[in-house]
PDB file of N, CA and C in Angstrom:
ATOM      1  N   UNK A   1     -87.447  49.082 -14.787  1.00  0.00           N
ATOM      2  CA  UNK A   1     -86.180  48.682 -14.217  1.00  0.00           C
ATOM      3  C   UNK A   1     -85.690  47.441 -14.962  1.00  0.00           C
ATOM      4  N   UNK A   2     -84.412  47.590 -15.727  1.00  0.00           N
ATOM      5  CA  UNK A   2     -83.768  45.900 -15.925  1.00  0.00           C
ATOM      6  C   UNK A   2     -83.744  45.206 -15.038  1.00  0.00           C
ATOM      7  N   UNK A   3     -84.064  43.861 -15.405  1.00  0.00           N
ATOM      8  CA  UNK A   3     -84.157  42.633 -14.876  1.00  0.00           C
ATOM      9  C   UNK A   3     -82.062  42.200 -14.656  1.00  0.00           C
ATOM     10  N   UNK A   4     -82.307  41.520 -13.489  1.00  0.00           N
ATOM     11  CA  UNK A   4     -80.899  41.535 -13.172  1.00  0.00           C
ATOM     12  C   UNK A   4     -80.621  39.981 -13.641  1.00  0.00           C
ATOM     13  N   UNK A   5     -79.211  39.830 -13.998  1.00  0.00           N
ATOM     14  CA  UNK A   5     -78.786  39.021 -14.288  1.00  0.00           C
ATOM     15  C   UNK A   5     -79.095  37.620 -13.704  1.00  0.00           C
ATOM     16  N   UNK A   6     -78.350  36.447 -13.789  1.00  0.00           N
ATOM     17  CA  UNK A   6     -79.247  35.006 -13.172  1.00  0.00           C
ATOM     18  C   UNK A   6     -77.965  35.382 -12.203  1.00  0.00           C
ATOM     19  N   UNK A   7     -76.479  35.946 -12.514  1.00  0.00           N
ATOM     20  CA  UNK A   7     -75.341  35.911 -11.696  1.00  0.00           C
ATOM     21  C   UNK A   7     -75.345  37.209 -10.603  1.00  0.00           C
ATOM     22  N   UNK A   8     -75.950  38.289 -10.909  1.00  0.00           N
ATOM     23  CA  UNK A   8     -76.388  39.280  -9.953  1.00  0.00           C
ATOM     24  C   UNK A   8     -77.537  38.772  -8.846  1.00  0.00           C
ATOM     25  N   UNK A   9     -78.539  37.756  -9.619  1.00  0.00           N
ATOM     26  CA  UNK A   9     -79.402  37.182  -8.342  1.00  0.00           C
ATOM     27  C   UNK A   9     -78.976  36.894  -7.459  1.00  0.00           C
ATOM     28  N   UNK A  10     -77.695  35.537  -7.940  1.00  0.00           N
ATOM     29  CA  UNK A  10     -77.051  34.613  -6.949  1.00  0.00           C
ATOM     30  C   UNK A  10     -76.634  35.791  -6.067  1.00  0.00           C
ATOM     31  N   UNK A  11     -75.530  36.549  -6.363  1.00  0.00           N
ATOM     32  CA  UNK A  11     -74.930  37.464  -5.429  1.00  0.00           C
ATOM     33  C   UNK A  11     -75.754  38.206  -4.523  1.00  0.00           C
ATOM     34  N   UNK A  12     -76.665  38.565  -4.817  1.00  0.00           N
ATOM     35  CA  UNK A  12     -77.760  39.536  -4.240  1.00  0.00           C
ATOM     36  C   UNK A  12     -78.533  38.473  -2.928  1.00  0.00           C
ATOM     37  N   UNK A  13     -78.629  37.149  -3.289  1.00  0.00           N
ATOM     38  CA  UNK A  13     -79.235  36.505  -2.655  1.00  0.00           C
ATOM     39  C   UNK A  13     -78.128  35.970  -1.463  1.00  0.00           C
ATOM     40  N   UNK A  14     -76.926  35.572  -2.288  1.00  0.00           N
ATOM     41  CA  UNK A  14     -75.413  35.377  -1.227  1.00  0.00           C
ATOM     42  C   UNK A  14     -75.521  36.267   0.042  1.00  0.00           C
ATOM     43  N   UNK A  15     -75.668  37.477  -0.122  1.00  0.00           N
ATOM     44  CA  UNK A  15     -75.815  38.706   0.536  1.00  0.00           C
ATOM     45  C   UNK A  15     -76.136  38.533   1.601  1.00  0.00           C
ATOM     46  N   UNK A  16     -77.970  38.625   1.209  1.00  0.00           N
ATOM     47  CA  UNK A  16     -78.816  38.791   1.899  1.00  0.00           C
ATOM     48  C   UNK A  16     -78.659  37.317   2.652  1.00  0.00           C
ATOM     49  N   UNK A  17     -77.869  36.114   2.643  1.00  0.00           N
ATOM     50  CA  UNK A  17     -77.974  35.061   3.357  1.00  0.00           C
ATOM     51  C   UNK A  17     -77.245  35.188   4.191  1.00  0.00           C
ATOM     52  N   UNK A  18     -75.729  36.406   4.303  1.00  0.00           N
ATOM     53  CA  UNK A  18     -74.870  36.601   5.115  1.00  0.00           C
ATOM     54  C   UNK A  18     -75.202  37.793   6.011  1.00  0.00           C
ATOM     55  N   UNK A  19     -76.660  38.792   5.549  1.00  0.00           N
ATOM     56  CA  UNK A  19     -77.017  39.670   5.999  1.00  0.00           C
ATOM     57  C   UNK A  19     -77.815  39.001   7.123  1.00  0.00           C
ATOM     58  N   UNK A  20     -78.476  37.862   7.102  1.00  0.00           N
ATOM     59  CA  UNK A  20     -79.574  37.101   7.674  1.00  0.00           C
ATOM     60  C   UNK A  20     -78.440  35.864   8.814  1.00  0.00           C
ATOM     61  N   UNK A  21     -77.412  35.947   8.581  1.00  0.00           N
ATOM     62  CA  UNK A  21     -76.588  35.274   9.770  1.00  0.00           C
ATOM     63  C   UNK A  21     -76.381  36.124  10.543  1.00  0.00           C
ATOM     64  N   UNK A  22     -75.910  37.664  10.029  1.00  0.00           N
ATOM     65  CA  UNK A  22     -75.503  38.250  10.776  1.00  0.00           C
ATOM     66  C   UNK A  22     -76.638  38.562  12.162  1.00  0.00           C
ATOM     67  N   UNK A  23     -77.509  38.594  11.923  1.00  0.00           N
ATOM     68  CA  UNK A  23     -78.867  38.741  13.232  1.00  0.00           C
ATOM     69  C   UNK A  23     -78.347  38.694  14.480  1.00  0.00           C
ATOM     70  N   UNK A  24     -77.992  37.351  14.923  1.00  0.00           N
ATOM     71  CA  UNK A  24     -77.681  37.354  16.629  1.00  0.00           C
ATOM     72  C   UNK A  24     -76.713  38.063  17.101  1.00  0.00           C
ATOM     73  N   UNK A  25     -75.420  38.624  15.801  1.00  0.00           N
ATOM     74  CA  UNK A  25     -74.611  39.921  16.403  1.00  0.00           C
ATOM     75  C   UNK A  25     -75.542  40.513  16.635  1.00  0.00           C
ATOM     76  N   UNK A  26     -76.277  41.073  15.744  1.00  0.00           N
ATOM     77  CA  UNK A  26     -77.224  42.425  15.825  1.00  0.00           C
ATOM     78  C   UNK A  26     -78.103  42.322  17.199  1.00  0.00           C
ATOM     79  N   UNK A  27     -78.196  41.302  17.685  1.00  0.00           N
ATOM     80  CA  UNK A  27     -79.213  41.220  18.802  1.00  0.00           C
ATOM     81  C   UNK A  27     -78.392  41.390  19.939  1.00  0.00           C
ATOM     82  N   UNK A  28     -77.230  41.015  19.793  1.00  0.00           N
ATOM     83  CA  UNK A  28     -76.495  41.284  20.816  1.00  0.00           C
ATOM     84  C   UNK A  28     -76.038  42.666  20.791  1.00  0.00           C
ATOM     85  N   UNK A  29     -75.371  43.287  19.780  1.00  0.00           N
ATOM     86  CA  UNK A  29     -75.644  44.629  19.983  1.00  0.00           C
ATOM     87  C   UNK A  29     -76.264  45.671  20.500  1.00  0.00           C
ATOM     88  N   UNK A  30     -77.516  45.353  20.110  1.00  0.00           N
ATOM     89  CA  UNK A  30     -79.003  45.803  20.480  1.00  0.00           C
ATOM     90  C   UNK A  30     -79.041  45.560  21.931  1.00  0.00           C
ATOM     91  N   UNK A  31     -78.451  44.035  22.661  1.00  0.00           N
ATOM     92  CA  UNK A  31     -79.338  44.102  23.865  1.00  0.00           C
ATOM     93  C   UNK A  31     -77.820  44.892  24.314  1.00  0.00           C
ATOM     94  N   UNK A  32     -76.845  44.742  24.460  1.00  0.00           N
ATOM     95  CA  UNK A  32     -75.301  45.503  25.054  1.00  0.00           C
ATOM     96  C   UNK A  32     -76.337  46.869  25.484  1.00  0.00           C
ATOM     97  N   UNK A  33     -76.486  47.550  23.999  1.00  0.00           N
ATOM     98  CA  UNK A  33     -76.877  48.836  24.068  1.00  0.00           C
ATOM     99  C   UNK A  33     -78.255  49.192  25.303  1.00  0.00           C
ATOM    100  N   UNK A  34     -78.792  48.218  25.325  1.00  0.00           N
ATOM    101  CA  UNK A  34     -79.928  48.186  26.149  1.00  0.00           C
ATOM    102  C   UNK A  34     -79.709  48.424  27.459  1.00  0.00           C
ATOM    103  N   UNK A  35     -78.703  47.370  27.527  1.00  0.00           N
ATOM    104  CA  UNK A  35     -78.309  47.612  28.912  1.00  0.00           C
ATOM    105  C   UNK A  35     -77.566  48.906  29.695  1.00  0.00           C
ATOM    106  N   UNK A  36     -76.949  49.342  28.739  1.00  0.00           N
ATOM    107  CA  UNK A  36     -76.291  50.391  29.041  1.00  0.00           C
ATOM    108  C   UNK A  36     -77.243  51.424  28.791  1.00  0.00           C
ATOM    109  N   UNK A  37     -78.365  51.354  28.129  1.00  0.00           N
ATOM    110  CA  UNK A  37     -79.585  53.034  28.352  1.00  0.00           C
ATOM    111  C   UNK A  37     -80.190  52.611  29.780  1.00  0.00           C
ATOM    112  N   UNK A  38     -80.477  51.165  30.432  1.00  0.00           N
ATOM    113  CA  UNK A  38     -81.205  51.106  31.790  1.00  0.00           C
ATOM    114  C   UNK A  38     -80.297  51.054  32.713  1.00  0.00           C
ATOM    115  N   UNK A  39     -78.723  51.297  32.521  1.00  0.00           N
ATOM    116  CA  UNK A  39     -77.901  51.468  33.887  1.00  0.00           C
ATOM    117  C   UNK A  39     -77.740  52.928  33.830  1.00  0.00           C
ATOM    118  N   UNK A  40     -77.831  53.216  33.090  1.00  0.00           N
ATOM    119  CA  UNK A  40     -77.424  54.872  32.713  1.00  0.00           C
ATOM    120  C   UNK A  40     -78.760  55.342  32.641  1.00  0.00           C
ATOM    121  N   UNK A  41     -79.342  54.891  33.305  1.00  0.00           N
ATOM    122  CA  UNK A  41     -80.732  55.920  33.653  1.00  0.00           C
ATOM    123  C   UNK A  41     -81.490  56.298  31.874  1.00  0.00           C
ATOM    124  N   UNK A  42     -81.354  55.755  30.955  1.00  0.00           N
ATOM    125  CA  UNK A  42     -81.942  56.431  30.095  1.00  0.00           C
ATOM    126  C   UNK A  42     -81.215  58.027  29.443  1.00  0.00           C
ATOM    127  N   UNK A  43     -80.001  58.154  29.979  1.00  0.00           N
ATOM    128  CA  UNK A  43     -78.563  59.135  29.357  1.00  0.00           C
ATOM    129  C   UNK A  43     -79.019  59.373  28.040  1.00  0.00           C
ATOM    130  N   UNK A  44     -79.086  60.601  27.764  1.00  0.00           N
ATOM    131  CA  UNK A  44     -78.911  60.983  26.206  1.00  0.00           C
ATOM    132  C   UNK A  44     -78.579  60.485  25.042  1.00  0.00           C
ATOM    133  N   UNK A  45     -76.953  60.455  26.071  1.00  0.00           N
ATOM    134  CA  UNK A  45     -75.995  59.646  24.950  1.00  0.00           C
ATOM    135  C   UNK A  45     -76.501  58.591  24.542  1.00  0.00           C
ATOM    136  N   UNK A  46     -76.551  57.724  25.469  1.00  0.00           N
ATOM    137  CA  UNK A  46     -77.078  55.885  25.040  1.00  0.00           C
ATOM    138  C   UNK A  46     -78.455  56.067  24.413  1.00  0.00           C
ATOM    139  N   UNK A  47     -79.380  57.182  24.667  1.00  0.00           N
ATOM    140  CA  UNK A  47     -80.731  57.274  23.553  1.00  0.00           C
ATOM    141  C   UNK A  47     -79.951  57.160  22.513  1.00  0.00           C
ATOM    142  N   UNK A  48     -79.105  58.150  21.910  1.00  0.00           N
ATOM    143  CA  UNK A  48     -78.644  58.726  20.594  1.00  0.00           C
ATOM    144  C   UNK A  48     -77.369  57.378  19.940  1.00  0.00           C
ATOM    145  N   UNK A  49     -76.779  56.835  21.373  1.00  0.00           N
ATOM    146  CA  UNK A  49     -76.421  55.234  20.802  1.00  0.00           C
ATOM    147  C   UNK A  49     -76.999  54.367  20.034  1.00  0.00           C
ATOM    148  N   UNK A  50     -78.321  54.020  20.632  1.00  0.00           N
ATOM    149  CA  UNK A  50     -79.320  53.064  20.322  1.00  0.00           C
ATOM    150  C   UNK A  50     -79.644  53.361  18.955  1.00  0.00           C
ATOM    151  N   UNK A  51     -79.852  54.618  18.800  1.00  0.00           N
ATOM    152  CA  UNK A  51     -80.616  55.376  17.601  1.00  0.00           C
ATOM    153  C   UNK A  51     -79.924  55.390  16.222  1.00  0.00           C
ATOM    154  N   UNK A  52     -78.461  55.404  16.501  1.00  0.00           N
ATOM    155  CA  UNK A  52     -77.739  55.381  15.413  1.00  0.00           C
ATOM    156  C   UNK A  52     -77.625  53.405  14.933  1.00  0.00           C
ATOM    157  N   UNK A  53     -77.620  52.821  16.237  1.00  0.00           N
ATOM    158  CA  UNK A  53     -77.965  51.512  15.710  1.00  0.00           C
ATOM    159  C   UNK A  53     -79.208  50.913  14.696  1.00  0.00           C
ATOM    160  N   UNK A  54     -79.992  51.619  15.536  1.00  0.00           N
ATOM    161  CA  UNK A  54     -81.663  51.250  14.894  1.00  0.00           C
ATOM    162  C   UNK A  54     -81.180  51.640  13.570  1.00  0.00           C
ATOM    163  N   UNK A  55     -80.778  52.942  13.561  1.00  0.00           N
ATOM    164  CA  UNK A  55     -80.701  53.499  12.042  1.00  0.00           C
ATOM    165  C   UNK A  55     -79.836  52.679  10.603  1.00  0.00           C
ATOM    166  N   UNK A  56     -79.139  51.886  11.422  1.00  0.00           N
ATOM    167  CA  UNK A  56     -78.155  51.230  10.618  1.00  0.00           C
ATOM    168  C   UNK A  56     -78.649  49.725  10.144  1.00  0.00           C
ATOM    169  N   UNK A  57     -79.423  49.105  11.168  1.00  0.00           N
ATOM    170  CA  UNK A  57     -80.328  47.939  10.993  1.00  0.00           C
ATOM    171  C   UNK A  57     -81.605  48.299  10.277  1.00  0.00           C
ATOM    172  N   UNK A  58     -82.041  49.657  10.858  1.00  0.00           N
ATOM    173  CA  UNK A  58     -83.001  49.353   9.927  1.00  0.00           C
ATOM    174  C   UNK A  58     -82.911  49.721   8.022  1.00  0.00           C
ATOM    175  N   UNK A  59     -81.717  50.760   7.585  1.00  0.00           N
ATOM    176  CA  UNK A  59     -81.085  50.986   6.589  1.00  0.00           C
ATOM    177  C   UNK A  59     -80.648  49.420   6.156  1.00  0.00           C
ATOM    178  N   UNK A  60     -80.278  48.500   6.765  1.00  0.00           N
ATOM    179  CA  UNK A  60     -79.457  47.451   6.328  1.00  0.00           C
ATOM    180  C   UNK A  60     -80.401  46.665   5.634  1.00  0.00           C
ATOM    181  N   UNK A  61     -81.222  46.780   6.286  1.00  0.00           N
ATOM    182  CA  UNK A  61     -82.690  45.677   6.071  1.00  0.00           C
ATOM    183  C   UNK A  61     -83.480  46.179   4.993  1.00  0.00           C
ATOM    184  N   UNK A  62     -83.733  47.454   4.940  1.00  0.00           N
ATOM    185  CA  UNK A  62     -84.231  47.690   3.987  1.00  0.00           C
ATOM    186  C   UNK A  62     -83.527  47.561   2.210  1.00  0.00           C
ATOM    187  N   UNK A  63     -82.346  48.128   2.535  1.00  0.00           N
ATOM    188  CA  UNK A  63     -81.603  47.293   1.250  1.00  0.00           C
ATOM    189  C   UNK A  63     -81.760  46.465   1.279  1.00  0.00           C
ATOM    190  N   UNK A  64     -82.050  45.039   2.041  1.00  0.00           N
ATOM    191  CA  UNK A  64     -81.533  43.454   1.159  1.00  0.00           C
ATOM    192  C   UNK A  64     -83.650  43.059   1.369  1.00  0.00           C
ATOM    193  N   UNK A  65     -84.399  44.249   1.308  1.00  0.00           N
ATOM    194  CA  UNK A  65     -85.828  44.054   1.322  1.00  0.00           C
ATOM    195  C   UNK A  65     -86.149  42.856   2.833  1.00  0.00           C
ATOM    196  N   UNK A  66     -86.008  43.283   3.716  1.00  0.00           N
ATOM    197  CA  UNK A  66     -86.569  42.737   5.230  1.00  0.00           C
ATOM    198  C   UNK A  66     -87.394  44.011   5.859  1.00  0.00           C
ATOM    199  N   UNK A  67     -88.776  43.974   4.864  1.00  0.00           N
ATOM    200  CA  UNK A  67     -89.307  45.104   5.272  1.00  0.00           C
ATOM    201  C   UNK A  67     -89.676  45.213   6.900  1.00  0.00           C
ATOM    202  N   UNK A  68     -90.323  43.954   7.566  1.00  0.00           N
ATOM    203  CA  UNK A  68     -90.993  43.602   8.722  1.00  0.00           C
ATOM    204  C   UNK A  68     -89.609  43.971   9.764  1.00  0.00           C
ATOM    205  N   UNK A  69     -88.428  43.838   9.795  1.00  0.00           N
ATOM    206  CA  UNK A  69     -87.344  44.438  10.479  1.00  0.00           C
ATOM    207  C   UNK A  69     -86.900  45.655  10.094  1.00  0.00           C
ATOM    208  N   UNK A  70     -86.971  45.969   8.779  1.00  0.00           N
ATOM    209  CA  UNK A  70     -87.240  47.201   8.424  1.00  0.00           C
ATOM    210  C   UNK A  70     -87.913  48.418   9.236  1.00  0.00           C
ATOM    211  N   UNK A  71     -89.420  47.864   9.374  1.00  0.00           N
ATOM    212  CA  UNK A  71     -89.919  48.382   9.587  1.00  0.00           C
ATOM    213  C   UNK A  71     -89.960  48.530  11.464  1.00  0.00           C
ATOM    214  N   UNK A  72     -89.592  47.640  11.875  1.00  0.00           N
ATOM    215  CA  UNK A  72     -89.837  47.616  13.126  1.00  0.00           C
ATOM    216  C   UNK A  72     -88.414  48.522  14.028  1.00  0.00           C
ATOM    217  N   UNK A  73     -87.453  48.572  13.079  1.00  0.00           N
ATOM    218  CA  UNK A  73     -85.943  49.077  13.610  1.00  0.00           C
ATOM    219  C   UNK A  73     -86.067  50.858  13.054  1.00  0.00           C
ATOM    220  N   UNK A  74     -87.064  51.292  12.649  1.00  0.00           N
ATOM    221  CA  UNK A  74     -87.077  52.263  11.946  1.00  0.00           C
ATOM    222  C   UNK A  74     -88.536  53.279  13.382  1.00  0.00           C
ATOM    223  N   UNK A  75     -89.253  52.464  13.055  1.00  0.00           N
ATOM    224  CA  UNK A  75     -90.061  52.510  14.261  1.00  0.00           C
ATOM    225  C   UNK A  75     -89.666  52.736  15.970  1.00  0.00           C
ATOM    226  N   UNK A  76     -88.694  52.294  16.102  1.00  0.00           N
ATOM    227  CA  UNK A  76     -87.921  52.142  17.612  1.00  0.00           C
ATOM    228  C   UNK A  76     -86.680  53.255  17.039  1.00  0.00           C
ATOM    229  N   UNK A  77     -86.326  53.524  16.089  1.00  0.00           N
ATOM    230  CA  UNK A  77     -85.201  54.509  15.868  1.00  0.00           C
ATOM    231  C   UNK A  77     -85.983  56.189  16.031  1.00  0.00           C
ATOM    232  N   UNK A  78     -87.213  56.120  15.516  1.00  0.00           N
ATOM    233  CA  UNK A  78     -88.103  57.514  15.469  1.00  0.00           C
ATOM    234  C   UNK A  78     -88.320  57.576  16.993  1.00  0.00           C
ATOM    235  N   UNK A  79     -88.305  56.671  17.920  1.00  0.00           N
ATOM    236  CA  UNK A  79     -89.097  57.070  19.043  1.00  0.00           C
ATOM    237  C   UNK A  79     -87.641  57.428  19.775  1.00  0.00           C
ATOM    238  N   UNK A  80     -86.549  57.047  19.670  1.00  0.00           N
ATOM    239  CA  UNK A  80     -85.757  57.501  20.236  1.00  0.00           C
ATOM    240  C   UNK A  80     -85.123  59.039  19.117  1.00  0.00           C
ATOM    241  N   UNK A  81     -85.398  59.594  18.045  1.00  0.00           N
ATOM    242  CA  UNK A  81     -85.554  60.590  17.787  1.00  0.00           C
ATOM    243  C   UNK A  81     -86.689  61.747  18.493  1.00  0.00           C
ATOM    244  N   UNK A  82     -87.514  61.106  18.658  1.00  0.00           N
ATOM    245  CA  UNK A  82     -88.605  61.919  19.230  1.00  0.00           C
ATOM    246  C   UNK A  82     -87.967  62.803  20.711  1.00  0.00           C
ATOM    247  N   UNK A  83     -87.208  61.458  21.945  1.00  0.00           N
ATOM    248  CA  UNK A  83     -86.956  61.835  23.284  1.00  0.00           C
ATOM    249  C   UNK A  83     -86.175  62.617  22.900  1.00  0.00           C
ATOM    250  N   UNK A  84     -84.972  62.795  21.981  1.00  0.00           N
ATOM    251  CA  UNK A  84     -83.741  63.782  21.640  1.00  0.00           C
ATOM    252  C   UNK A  84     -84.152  64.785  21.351  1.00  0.00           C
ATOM    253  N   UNK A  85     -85.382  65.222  20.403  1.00  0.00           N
ATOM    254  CA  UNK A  85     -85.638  66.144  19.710  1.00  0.00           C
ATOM    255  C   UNK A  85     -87.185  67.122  21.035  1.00  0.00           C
ATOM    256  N   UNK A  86     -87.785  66.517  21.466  1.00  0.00           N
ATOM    257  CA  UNK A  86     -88.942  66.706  21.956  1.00  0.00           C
ATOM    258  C   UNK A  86     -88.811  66.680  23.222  1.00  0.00           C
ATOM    259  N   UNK A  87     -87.405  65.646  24.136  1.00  0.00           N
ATOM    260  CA  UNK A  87     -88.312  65.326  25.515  1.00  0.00           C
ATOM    261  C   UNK A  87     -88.970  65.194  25.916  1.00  0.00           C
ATOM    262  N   UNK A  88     -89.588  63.507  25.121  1.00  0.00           N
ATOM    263  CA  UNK A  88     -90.825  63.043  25.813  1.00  0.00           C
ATOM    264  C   UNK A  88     -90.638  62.497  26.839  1.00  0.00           C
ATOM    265  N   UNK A  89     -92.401  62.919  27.248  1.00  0.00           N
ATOM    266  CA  UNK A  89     -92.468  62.328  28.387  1.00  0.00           C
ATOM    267  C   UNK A  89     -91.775  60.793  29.175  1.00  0.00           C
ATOM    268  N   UNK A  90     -90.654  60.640  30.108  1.00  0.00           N
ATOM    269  CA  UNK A  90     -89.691  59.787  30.193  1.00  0.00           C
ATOM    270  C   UNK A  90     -90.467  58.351  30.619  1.00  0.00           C
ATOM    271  N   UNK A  91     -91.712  58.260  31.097  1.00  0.00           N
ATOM    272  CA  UNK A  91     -92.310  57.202  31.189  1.00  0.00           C
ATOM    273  C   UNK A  91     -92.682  56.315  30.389  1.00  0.00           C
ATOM    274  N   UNK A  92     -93.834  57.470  29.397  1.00  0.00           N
ATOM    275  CA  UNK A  92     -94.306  56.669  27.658  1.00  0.00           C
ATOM    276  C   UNK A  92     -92.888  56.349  27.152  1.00  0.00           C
ATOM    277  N   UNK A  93     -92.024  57.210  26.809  1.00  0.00           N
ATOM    278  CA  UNK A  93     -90.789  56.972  26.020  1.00  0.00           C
ATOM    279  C   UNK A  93     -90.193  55.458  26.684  1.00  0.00           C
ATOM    280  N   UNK A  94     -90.175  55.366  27.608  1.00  0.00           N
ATOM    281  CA  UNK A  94     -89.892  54.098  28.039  1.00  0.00           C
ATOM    282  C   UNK A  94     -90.655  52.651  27.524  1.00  0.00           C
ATOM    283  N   UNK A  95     -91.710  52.801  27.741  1.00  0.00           N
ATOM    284  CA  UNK A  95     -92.969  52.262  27.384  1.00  0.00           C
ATOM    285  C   UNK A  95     -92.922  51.939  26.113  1.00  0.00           C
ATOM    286  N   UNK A  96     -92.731  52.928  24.859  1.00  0.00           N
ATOM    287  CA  UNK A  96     -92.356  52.687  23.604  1.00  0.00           C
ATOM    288  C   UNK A  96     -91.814  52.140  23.263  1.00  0.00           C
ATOM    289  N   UNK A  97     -90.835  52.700  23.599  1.00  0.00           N
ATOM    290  CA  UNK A  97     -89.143  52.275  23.057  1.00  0.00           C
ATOM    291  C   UNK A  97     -89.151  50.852  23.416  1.00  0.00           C
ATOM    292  N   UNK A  98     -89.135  50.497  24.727  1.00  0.00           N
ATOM    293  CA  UNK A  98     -89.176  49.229  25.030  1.00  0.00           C
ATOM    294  C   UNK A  98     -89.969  47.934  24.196  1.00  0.00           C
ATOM    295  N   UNK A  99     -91.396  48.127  23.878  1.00  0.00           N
ATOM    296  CA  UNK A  99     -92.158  47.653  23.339  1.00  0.00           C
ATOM    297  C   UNK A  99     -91.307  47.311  21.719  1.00  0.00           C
ATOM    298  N   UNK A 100     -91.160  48.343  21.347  1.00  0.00           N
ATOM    299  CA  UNK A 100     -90.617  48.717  19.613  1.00  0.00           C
ATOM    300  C   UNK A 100     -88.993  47.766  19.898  1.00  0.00           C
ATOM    301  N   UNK A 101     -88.680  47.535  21.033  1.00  0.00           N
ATOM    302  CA  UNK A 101     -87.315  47.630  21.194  1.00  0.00           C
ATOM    303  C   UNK A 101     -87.648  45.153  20.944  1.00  0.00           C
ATOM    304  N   UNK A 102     -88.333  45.282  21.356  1.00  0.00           N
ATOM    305  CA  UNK A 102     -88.953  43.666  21.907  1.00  0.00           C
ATOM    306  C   UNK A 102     -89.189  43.011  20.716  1.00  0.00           C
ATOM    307  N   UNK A 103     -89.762  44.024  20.019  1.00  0.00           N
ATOM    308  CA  UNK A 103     -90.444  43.483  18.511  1.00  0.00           C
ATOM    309  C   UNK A 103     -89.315  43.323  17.554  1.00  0.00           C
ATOM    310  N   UNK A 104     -87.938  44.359  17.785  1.00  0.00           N
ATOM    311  CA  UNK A 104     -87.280  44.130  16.848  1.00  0.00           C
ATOM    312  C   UNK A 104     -86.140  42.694  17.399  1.00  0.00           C
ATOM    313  N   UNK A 105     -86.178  42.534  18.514  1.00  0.00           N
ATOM    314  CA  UNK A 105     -85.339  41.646  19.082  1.00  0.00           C
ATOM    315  C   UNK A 105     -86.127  39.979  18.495  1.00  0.00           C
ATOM    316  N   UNK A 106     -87.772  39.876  18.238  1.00  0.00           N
ATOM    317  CA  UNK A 106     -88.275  39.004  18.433  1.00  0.00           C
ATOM    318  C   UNK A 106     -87.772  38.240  16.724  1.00  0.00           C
ATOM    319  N   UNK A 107     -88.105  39.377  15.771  1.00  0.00           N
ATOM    320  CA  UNK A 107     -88.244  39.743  14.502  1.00  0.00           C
ATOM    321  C   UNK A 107     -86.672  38.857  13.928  1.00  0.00           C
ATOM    322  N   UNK A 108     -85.636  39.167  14.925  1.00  0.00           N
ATOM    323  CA  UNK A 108     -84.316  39.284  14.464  1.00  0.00           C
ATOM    324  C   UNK A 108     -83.980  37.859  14.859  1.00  0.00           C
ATOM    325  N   UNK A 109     -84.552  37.362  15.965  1.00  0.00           N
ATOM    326  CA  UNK A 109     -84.227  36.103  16.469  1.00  0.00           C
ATOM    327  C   UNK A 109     -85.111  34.455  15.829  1.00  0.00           C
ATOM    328  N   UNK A 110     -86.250  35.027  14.844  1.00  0.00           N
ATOM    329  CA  UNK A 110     -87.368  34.112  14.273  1.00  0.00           C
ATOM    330  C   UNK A 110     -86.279  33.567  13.010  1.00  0.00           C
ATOM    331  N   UNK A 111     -86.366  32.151  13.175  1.00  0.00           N
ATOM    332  CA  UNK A 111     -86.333  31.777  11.576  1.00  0.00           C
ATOM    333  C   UNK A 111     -86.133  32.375  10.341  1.00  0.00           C
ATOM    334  N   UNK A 112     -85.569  32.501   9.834  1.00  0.00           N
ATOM    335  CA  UNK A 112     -85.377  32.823   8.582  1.00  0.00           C
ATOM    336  C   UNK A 112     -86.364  31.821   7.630  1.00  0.00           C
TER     337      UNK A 112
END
């Protein structure tokens, strides 16, 4: 792979510093959405809400290399693929999701 420019760094790094403010939207997003899968009983829809979020945070992250949110928004996006696709069991799925859901909130809110 070419080595990127010293002026593509800066930009790349610009980025990822405006990608890394953006967080507490994202957490707020995340919790909005939250709230609305535990008033709505856990609704389809708001699974498949959440899911397209996860999917977008965790896609986001992985471009600007935030593997550890990466990884954790990708993780909580499969388990709400799983209830859509499988109908899991609505207890564990809770249990999961929630857990996966904590880690990415914790992840997003730490220091940069």
């Amino acid at each position: 792979m070419a080595k990127l420019s010293v002026e593509a760094q800066h930009k790349l790094l610009h980025l990822k510093q405006e990608y890394i403010a953006s967080f507490p939207e994202k957490v707020n997003q995340l919790q909005t959405c939250w709230q609305k899968l535990e008033s709505k009983k856990f609704a389809v829809n708001e699974i498949n809400a959440l899911g397209t979020l996860l999917h977008k945070i965790a896609g986001s992250a992985g471009s600007h290399e935030i593997h550890d949110i990466h990884s954790a928004a990708r993780s909580a996006e499969q388990i709400c693929k799983s209830a859509e696709l499988m109908g899991v069991e609505m207890c564990r799925f809770k249990t999961d999701l929630k857990s996966s859901y904590e880690r990415l909130i914790e992840l997003l809110q730490a220091p940069a």
